[in-house]
PDB file of N, CA and C in Angstrom:
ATOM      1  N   UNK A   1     -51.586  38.860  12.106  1.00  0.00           N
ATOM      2  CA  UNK A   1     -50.303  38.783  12.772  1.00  0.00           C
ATOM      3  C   UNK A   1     -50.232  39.733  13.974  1.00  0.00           C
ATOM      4  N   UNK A   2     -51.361  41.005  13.836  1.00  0.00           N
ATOM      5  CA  UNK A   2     -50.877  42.144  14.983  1.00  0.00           C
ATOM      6  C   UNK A   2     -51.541  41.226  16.279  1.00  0.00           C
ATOM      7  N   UNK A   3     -52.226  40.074  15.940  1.00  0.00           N
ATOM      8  CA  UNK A   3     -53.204  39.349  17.106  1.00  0.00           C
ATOM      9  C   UNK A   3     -51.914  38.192  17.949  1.00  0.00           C
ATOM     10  N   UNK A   4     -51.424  37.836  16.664  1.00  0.00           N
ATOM     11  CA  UNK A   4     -50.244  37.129  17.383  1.00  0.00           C
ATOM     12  C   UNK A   4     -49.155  37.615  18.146  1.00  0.00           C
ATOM     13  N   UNK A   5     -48.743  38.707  17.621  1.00  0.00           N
ATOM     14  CA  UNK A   5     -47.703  39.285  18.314  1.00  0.00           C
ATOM     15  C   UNK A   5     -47.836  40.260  20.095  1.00  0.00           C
ATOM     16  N   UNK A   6     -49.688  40.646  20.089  1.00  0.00           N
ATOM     17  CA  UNK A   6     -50.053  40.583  21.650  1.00  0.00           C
ATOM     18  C   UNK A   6     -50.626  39.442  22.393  1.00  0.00           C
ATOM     19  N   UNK A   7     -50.900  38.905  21.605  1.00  0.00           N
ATOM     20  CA  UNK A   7     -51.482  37.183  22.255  1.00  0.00           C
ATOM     21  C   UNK A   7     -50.839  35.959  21.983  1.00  0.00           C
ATOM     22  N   UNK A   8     -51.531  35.712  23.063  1.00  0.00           N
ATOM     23  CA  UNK A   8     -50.548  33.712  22.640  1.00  0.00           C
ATOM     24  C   UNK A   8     -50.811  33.121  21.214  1.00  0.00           C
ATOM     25  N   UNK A   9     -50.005  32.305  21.116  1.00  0.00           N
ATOM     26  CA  UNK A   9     -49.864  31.626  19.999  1.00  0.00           C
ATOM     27  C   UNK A   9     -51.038  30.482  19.670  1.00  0.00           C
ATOM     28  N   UNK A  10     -51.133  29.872  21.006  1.00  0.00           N
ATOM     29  CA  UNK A  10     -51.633  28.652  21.171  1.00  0.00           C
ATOM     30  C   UNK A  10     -53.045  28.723  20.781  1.00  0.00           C
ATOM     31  N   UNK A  11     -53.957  29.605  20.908  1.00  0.00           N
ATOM     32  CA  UNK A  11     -55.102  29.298  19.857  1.00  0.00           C
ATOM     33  C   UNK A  11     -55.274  28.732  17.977  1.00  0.00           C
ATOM     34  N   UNK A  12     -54.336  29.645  17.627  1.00  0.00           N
ATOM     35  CA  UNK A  12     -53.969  29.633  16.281  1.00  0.00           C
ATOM     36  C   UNK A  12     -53.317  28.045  16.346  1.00  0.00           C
ATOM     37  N   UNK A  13     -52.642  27.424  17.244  1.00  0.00           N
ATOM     38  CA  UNK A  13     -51.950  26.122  17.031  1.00  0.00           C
ATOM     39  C   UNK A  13     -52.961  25.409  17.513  1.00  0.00           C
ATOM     40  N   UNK A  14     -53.879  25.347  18.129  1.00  0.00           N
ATOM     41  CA  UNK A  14     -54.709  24.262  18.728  1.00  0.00           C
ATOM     42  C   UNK A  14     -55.963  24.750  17.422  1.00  0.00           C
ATOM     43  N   UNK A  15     -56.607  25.654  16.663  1.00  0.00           N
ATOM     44  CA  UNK A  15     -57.324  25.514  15.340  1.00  0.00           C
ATOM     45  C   UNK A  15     -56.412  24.636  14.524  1.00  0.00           C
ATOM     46  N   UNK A  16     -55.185  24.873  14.246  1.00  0.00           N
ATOM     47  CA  UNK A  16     -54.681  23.905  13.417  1.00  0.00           C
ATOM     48  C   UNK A  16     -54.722  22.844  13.364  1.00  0.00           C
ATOM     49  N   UNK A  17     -54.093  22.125  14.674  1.00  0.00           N
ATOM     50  CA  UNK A  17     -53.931  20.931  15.312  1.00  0.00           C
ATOM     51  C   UNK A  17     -55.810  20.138  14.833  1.00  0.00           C
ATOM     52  N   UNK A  18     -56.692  20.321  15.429  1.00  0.00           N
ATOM     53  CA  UNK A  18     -58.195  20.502  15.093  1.00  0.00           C
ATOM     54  C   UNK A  18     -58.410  19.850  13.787  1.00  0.00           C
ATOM     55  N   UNK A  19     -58.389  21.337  12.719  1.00  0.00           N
ATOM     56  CA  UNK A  19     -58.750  21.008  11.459  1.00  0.00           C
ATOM     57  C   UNK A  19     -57.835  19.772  10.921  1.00  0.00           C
ATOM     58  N   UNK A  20     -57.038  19.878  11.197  1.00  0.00           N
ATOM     59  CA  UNK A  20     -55.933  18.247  10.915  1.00  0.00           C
ATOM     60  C   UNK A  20     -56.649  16.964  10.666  1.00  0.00           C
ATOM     61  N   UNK A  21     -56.665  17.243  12.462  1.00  0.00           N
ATOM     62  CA  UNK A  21     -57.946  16.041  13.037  1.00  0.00           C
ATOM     63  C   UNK A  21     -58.963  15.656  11.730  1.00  0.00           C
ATOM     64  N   UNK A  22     -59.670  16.613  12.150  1.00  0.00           N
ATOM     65  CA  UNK A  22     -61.218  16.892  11.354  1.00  0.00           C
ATOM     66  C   UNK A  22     -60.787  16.073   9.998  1.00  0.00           C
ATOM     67  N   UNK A  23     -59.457  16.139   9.089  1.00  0.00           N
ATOM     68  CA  UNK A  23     -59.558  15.957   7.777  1.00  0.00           C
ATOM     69  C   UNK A  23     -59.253  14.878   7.870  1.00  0.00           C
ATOM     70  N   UNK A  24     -57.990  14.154   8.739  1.00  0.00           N
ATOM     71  CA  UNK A  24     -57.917  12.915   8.903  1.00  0.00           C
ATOM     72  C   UNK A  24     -59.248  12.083   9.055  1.00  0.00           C
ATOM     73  N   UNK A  25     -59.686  12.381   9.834  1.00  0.00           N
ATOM     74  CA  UNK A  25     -60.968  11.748  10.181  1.00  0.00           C
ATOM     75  C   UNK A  25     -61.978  11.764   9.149  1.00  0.00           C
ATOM     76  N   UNK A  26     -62.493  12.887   8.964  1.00  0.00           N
ATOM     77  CA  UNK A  26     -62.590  12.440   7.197  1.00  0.00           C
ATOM     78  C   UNK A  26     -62.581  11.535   5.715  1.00  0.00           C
ATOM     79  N   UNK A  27     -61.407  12.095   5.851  1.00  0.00           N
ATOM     80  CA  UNK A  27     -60.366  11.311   4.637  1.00  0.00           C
ATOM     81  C   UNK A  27     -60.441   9.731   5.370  1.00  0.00           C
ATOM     82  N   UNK A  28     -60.478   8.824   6.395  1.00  0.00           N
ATOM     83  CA  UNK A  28     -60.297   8.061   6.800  1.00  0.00           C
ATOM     84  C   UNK A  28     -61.601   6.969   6.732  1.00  0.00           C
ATOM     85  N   UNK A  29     -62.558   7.723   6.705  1.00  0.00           N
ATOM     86  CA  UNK A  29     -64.262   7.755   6.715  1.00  0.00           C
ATOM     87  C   UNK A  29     -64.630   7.312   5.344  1.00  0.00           C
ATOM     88  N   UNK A  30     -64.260   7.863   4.319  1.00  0.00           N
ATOM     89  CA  UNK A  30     -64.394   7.652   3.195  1.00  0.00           C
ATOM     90  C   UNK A  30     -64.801   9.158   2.459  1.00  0.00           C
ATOM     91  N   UNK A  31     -65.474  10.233   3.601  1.00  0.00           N
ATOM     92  CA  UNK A  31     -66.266  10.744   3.113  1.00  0.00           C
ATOM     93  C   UNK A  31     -65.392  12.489   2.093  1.00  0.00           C
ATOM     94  N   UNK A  32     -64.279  12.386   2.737  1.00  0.00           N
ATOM     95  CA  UNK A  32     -63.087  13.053   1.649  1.00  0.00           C
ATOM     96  C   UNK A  32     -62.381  12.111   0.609  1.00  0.00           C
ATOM     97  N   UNK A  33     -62.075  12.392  -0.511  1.00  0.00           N
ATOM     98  CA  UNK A  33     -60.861  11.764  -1.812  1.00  0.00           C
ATOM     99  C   UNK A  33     -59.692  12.682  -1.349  1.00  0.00           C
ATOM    100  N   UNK A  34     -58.858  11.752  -1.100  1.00  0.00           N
ATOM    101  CA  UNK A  34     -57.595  12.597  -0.856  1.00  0.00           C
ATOM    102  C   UNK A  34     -56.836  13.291  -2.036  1.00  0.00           C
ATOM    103  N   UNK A  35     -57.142  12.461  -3.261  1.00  0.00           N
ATOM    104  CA  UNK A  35     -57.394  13.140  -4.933  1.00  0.00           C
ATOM    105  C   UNK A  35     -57.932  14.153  -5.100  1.00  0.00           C
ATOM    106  N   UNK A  36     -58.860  14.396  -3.984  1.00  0.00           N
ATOM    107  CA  UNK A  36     -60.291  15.126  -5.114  1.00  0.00           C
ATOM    108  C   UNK A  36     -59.464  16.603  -5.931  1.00  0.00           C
ATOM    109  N   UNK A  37     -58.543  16.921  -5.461  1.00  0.00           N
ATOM    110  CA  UNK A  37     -57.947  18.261  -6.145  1.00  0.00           C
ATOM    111  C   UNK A  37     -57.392  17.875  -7.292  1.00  0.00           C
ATOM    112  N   UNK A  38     -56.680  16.768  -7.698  1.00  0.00           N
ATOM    113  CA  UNK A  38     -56.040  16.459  -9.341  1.00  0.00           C
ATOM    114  C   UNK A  38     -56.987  16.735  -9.693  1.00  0.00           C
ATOM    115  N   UNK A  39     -56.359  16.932 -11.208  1.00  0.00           N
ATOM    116  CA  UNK A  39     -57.309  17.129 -12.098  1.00  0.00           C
ATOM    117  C   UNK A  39     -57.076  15.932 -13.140  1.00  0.00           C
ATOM    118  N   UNK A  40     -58.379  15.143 -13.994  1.00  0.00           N
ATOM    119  CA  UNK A  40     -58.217  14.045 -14.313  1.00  0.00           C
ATOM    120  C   UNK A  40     -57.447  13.918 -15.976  1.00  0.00           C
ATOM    121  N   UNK A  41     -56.878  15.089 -15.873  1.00  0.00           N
ATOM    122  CA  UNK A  41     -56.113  15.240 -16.877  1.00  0.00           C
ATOM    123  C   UNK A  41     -56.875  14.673 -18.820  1.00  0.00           C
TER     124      UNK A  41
END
C-alpha cells in the first residue's frame, strides 16, 4: 500500500485487468475447470 499511495494506481489495475484476461482465456480453452475448487463432496 506504501507503493500505492506514492505511485499511480494504474499498474496494480492494468496486472489485474491482465490476469482476468489470462483466466478467461483459459477457462474458455478448456484448459481451466471453473469447478476445479469445489470439493466433490
Amino acid at each position: 500500500m506504501k507503493f500505492i499511495s506514492h505511485k499511480s494506481f494504474m499498474p496494480f489495475a492494468w496486472y489485474r485487468i491482465a490476469l482476468g484476461v489470462v483466466i478467461i482465456v483459459l477457462v474458455s480453452a478448456g484448459v481451466l475447470s471453473p469447478h476445479a475448487a469445489e470439493s466433490g463432496g
